[in-house]
Structure formats: C-alpha cells, structure tokens
N, C-alpha and C. Protein backbone atom coordinates (compact mmCIF):
# COMPACT_ATOMS: atom_id res chain seq x y z
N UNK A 1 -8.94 59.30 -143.37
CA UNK A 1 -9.79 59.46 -144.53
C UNK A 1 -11.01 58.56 -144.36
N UNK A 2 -12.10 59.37 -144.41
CA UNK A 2 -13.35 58.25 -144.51
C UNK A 2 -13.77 57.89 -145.97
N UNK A 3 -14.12 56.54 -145.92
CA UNK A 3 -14.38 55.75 -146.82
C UNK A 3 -15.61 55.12 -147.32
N UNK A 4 -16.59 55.96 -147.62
CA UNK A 4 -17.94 54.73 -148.18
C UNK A 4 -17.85 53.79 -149.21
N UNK A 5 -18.49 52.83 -148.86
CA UNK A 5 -19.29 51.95 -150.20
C UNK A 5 -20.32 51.52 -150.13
N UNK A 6 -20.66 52.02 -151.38
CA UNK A 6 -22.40 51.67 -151.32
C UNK A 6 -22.67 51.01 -152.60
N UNK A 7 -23.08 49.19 -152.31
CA UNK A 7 -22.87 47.99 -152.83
C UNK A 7 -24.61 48.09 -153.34
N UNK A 8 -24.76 47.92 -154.75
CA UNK A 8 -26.18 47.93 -155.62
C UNK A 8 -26.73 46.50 -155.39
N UNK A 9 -25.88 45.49 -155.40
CA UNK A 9 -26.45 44.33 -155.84
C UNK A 9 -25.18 43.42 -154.66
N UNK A 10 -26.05 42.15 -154.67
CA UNK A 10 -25.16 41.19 -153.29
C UNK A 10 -23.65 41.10 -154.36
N UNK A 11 -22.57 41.15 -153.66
CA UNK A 11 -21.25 41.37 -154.09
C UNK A 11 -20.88 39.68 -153.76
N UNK A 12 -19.86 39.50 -155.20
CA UNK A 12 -19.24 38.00 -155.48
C UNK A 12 -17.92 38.14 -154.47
N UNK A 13 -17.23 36.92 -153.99
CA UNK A 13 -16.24 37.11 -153.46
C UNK A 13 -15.05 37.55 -153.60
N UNK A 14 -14.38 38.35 -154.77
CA UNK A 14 -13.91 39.31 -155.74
C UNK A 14 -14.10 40.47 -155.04
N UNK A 15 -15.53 40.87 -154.88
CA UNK A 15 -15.89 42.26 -154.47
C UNK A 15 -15.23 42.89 -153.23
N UNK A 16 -15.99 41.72 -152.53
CA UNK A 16 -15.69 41.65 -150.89
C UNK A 16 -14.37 41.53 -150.74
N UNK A 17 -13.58 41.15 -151.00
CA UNK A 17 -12.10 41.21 -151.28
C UNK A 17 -11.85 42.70 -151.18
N UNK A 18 -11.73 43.34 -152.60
CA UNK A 18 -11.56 44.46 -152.71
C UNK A 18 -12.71 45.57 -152.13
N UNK A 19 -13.64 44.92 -151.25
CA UNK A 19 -14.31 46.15 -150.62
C UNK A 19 -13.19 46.31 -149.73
N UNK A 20 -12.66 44.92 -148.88
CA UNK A 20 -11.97 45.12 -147.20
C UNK A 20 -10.75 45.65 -147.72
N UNK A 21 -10.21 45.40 -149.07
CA UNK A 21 -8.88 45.47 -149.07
C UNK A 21 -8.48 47.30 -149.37
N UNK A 22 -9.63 48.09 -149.93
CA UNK A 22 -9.92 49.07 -149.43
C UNK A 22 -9.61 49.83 -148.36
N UNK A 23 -10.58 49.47 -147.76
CA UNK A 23 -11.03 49.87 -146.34
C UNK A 23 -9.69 49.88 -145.29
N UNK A 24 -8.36 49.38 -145.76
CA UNK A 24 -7.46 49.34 -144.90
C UNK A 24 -6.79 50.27 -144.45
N UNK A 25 -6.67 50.34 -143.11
CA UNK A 25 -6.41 51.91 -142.43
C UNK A 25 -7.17 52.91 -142.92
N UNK A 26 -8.42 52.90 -143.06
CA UNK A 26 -9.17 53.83 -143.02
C UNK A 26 -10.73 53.71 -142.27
N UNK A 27 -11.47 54.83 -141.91
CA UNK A 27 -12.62 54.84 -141.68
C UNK A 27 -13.62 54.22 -142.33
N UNK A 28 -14.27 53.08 -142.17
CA UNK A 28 -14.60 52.55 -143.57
C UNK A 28 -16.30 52.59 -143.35
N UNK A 29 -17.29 52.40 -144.29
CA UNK A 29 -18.78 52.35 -144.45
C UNK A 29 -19.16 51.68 -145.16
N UNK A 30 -20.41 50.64 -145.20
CA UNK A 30 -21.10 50.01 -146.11
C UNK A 30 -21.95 50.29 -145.97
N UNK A 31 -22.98 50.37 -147.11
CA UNK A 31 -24.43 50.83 -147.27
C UNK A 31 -24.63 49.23 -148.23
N UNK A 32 -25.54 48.55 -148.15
CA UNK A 32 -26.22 47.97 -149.33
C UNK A 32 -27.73 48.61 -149.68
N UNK A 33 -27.42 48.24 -150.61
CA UNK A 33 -28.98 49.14 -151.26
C UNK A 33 -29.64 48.13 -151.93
N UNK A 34 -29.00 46.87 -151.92
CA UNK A 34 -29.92 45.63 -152.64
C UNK A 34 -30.97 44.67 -151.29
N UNK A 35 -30.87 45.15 -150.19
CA UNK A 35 -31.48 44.56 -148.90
C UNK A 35 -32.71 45.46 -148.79
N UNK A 36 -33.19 46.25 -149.93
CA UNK A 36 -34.39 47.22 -149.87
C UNK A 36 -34.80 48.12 -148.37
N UNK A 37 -33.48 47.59 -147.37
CA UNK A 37 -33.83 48.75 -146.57
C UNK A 37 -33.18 49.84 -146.47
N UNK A 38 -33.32 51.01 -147.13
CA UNK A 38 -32.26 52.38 -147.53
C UNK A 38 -32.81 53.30 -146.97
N UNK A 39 -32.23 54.24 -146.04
CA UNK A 39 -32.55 55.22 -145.31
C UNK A 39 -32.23 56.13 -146.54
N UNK A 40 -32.70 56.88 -147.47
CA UNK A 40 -32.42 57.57 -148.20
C UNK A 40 -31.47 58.62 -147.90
N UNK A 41 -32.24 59.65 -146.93
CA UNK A 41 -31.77 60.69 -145.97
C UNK A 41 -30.17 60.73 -145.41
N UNK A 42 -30.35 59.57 -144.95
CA UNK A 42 -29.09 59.36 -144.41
C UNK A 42 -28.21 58.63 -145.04
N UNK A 43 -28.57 58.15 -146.70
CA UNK A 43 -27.30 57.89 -147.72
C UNK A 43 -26.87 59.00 -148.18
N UNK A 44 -28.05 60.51 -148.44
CA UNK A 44 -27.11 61.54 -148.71
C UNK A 44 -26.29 62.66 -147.72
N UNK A 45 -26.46 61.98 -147.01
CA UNK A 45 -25.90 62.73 -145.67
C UNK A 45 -24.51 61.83 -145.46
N UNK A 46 -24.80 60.77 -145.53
CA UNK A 46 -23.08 59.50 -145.72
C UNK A 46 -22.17 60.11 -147.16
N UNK A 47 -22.59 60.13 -147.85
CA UNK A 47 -22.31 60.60 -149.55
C UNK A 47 -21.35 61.82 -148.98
N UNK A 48 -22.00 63.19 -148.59
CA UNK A 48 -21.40 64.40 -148.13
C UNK A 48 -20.43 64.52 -146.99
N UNK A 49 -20.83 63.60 -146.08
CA UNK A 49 -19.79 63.70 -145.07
C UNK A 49 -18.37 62.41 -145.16
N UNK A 50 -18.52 61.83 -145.85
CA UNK A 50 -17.62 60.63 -146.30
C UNK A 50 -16.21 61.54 -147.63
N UNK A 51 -14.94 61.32 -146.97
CA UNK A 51 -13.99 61.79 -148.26
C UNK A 51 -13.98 61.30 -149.79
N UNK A 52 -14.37 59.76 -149.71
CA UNK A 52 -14.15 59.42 -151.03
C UNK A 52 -15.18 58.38 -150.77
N UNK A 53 -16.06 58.08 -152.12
CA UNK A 53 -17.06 57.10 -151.95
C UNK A 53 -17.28 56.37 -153.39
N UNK A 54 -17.27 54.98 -153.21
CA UNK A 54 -16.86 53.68 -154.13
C UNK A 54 -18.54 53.36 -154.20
N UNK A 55 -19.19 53.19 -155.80
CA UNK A 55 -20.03 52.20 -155.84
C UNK A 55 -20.10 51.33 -156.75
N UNK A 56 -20.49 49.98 -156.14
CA UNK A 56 -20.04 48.92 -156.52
C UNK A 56 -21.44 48.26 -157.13
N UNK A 57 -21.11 48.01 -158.29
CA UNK A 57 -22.86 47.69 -159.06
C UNK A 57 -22.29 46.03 -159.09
C-alpha cells in the first residue's frame, strides 16, 4: 500500500512520531508544502497515484 503525507506547516515531535509510525511496512511519501518549494504538478500526480493520503496541518 502506498502512503502519502503531505505536511502544511513544520511538524512538532508528536507529528513526526505518528508520520513514521504510519509509514510502517508500507511505501511511504513526504511532501512538505511549508518549505515553499511545491512542484504542484507532481503533488497531483502523488495525490492520484498514492492509495491513501494523510494531511497533516
């Protein structure tokens, strides 16, 4: 199963926790979108080809 997350804002150590704890045994993805560099294109192309996708404000 592939797995995105795509994180709005820098994540507390709480987050990051439950981003990895996630991600276990699975295909996993991070996008941040608070580092202002976002390939747009290719977040909706991650979005569609990803099974289930987590965002984390």
């Amino acid at each position: 199963m592939k797995l995105l997350n795509i994180v709005r804002s820098a994540p507390d150590d709480l987050e990051k926790r439950f981003i990895e704890n996630f991600a276990e045994g699975e295909e996993n993805k991070v996008i941040t979108l608070y580092d202002g560099n976002v390939d747009w294109s290719a977040l909706v192309d991650d979005i569609f080809s990803h099974d289930k996708t987590i965002c984390w404000w």
